[in-house]
Protein backbone atom coordinates (compact mmCIF):
# COMPACT_ATOMS: atom_id res chain seq x y z
CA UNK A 1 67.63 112.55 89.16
CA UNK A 2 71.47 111.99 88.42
CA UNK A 3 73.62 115.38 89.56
CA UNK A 4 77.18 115.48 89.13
CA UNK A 5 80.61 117.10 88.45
CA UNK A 6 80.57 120.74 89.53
CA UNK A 7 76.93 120.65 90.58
CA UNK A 8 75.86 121.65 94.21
CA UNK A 9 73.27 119.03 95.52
CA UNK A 10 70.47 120.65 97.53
CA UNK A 11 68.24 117.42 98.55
CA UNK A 12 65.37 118.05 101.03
CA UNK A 13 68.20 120.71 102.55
CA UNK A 14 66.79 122.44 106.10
CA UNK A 15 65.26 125.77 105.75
CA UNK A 16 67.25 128.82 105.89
CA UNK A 17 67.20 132.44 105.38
CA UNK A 18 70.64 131.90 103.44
CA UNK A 19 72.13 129.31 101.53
CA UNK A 20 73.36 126.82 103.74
CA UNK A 21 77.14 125.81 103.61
CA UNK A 22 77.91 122.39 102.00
CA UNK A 23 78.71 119.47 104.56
CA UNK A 24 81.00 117.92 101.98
CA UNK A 25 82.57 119.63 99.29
CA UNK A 26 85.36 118.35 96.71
CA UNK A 27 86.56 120.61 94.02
CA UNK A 28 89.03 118.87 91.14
CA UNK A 29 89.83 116.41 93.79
CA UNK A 30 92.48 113.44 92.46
CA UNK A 31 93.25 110.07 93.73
CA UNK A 32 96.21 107.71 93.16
CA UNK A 33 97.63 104.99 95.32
CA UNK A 34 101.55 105.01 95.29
CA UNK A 35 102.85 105.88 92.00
CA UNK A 36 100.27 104.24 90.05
CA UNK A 37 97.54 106.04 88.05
CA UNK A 38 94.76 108.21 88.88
CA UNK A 39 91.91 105.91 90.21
CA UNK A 40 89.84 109.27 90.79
CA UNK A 41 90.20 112.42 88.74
CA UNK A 42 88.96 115.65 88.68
CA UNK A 43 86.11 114.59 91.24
CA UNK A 44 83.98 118.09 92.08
CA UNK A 45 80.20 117.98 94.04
CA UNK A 46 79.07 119.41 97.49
CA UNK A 47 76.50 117.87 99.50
CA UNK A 48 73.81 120.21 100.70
CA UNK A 49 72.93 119.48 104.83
CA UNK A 50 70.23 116.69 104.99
CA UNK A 51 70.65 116.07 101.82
CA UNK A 52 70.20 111.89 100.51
CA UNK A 53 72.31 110.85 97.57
CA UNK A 54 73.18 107.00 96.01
CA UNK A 55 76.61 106.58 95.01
CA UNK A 56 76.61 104.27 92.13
CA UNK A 57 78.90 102.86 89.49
CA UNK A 58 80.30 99.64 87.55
CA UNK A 59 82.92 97.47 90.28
CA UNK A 60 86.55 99.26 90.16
CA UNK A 61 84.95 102.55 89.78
CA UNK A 62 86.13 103.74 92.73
CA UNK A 63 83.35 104.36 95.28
CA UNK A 64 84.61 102.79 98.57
CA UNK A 65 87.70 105.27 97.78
CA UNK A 66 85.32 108.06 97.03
CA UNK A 67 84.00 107.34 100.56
CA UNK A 68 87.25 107.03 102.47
CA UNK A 69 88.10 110.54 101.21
CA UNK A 70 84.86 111.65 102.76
CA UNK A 71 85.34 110.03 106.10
CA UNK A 72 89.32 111.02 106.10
CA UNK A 73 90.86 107.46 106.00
CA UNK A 74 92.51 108.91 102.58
CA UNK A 75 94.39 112.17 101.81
CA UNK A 76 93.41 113.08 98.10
CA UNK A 77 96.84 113.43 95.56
CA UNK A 78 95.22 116.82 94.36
CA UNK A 79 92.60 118.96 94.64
CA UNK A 80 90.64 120.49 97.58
CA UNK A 81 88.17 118.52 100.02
CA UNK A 82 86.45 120.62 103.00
CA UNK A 83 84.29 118.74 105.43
CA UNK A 84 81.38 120.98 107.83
CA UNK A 85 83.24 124.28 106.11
CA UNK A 86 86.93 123.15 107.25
CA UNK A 87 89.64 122.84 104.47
CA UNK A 88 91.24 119.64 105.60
CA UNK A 89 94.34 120.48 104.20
CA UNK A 90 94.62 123.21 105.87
CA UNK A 91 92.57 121.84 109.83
CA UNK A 92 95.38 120.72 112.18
CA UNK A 93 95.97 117.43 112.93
CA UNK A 94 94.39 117.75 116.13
CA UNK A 95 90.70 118.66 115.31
CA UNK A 96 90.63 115.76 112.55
CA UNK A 97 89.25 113.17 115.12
CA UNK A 98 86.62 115.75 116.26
CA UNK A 99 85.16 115.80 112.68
CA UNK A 100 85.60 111.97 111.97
CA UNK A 101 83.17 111.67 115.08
CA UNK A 102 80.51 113.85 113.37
CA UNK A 103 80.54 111.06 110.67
CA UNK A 104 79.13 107.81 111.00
CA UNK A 105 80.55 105.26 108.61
CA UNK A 106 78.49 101.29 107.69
CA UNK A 107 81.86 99.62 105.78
CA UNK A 108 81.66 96.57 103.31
CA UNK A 109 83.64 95.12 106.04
CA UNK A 110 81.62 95.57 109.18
CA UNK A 111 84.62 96.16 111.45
CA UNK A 112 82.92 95.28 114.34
CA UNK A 113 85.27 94.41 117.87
CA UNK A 114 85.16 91.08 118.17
CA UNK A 115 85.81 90.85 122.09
CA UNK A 116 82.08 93.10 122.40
CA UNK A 117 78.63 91.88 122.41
CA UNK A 118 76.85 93.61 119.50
CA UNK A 119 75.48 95.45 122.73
CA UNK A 120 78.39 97.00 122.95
CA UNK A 121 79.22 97.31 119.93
CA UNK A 122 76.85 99.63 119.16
CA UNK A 123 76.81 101.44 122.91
CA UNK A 124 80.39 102.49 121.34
CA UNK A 125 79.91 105.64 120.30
CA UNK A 126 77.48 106.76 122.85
CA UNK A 127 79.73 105.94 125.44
CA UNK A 128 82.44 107.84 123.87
CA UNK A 129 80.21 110.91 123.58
CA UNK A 130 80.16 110.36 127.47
CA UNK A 131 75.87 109.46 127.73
CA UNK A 132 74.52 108.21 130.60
CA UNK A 133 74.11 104.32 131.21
CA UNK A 134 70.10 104.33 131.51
CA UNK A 135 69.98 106.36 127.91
CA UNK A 136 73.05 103.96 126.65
CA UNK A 137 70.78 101.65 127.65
CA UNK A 138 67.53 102.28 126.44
CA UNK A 139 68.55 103.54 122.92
CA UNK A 140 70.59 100.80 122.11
CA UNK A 141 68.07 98.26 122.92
CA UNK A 142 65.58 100.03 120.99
CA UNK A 143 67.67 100.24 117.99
CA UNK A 144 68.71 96.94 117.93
CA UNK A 145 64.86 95.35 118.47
CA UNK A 146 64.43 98.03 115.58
CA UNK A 147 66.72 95.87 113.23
CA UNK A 148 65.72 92.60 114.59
CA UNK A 149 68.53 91.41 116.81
CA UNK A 150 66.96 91.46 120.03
CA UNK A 151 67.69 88.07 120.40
CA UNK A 152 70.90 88.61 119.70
CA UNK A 153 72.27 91.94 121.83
CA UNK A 154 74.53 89.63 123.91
CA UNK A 155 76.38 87.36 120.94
CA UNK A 156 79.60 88.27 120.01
CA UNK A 157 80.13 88.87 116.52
CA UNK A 158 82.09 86.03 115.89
CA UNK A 159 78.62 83.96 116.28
CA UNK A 160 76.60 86.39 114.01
CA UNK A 161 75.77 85.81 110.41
CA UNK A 162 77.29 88.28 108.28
CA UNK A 163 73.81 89.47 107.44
CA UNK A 164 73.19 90.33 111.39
CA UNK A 165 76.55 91.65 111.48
CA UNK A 166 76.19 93.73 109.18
CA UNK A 167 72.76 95.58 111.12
CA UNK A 168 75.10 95.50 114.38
CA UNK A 169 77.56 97.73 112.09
CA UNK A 170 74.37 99.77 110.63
CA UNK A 171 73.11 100.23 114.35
CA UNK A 172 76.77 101.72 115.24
CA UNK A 173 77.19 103.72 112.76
CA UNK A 174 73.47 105.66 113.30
CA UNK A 175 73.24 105.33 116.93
CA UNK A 176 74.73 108.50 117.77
CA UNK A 177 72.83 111.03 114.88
CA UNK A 178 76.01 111.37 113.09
CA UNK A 179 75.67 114.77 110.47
CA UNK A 180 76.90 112.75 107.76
CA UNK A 181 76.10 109.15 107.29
CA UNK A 182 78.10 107.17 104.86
CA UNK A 183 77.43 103.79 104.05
CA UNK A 184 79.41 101.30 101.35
CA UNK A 185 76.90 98.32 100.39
CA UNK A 186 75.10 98.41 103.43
CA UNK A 187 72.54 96.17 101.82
CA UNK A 188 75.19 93.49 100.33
CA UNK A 189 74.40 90.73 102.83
CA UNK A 190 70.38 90.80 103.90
CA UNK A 191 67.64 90.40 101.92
CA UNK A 192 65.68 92.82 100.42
CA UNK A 193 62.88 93.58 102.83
CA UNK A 194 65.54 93.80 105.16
CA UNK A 195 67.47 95.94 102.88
CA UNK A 196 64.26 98.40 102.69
CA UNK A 197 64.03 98.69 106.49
CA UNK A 198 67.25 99.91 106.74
CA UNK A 199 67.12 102.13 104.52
CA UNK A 200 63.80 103.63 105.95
CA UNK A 201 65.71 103.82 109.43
CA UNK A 202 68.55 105.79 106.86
CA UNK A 203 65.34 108.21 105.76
CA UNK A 204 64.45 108.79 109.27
CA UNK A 205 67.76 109.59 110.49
CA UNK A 206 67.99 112.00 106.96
CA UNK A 207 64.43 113.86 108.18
CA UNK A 208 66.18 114.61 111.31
CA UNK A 209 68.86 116.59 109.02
CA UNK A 210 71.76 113.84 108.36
CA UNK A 211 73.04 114.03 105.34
CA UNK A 212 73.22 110.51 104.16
CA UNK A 213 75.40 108.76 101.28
CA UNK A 214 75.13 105.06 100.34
CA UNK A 215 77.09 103.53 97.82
CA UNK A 216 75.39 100.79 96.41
CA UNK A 217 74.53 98.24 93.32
CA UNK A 218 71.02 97.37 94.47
CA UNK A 219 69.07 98.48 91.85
CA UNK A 220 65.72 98.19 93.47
CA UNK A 221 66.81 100.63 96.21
CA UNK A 222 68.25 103.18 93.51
CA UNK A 223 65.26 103.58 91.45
CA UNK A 224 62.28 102.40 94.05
CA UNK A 225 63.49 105.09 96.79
CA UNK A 226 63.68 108.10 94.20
CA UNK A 227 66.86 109.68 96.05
CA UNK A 228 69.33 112.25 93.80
CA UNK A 229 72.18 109.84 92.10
CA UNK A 230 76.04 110.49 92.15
CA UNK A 231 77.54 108.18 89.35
CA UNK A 232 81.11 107.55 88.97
CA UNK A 233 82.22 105.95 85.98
CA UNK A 234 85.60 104.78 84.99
CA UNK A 235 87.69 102.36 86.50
CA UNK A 236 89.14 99.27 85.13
CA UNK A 237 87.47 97.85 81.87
CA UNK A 238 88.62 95.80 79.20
CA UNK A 239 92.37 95.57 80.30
CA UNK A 240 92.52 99.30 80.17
CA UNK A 241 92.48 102.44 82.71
CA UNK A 242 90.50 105.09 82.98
CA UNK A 243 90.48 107.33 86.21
CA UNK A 244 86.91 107.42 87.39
CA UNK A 245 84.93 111.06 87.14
CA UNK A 246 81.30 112.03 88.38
CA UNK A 247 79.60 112.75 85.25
CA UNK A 248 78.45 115.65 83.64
CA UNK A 249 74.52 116.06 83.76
CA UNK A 250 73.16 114.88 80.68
CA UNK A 251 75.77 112.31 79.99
CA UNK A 252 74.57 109.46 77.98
CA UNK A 253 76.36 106.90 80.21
CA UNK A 254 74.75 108.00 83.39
CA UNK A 255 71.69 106.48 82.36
CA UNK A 256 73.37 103.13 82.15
CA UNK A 257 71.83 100.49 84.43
CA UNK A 258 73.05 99.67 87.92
CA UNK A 259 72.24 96.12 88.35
CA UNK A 260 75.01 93.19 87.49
CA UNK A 261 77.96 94.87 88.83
CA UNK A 262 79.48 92.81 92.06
CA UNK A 263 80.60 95.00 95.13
CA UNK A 264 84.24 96.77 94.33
CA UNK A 265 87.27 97.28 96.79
CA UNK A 266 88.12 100.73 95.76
């Protein structure tokens, strides 16, 4: 199932007497960096609460800056973007960080703190919520014997394998039942019955009503999981630009295959 521009997703949403508002919603939302061209245009979709969508498209296409506009690293050039009902164009400046910590975020990059024990790395945002040591404690150590680092809970990350790394940034990032997960490649750098674990622990945290978006190129996930699609296409091809769009629903070129596109930067 591939759902697109101007389409609202409802994905395994939580029963309700009335329609439940969006946790994400973009409407003609545009993207440029500097005064170069668009590298997003005329990007509309909301995302239904515990929802579970795959963000897929060719390298260039523009999906780690379709995620950085979710998680409010980017302003958009145009267009509107509200996040759990708020217009962030319009939310003061003040009550952004209090939505960025409803979002947990698994970047390409891990962007892990190198002078923590992946302990600590992921006791981070339990200990900013203020929880108690014994349940810092005892959650953390289950999660990370859940992604098979209990070996590993006192190493820094500087002694890690990108692959273990990479579930120390995964185990951040779901620790605290964020409402929104988002998740760029989270699969790039383990293999893939490690890659289906993972995204079984994503399932679980989704049946407990996070809404959960992974931008990926793994194939196998994409079409052995059965999760809704969002497909941007566009990008840079052939020496040419063309600002990336979701695509219509019934557009030939959704259909196009996933698999032999590298990770992108934007």
């Amino acid at each position: 199932m591939e759902t697109t521009v101007n389409t609202a997703i409802h994905a395994r949403p939580h029963v309700s007497a009335t329609p439940a508002e969006p946790v994400v919603s973009f409407e003609n939302v545009g993207l440029r960096y500097g005064i170069g061209p668009e590298v997003l245009e005329d990007v509309s979709f909301s995302l239904a609460p515990g929802s579970f969508h795959f963000l897929v498209g060719p390298s260039g296409a523009g999906k780690s800056s379709l995620l950085k506009l979710m998680y409010l690293a980017l302003k958009p050039t145009r267009g509107l973007i509200s996040l759990f009902g708020r217009d962030i164009a319009t939310t003061p400046r003040r009550a952004l960080p209090a939505l960025r910590r409803r979002v947990g975020v698994v970047f390409q990059e891990y962007r892990l703190l190198n002078h923590l024990s992946a302990f600590d790395n992921v006791a981070l945002p339990l200990r900013v919520a203020r929880a108690g040591r014994e349940e810092v404690r005892r959650h953390v150590t289950e999660l990370l014997r859940w992604v098979g680092l209990q070996d590993h809970m006192h190493a820094r990350p500087s002694t890690l394998s990108g692959g273990q790394q990479q579930r120390v940034a995964i185990a951040r990032a779901v620790i605290a039942r964020p409402r929104l997960l988002l998740a760029d490649e989270p699969t790039g750098n383990i293999d893939d019955r490690m890659a289906f674990r993972l995204m079984h622990l994503f399932e679980e945290l989704n049946r407990l009503g996070t809404t959960v978006v992974v931008a990926t190129h793994n194939e196998a996930l994409v079409t052995g999981m059965g999760h809704p699609v969002l497909r941007l296409d566009g990008g840079r091809a052939d020496g040419g630009y063309n600002a990336a769009r979701l695509l219509q629903p019934g557009d030939e070129a959704a259909l196009a295959p996933v698999a032999g596109n590298r990770a992108d930067g934007n």
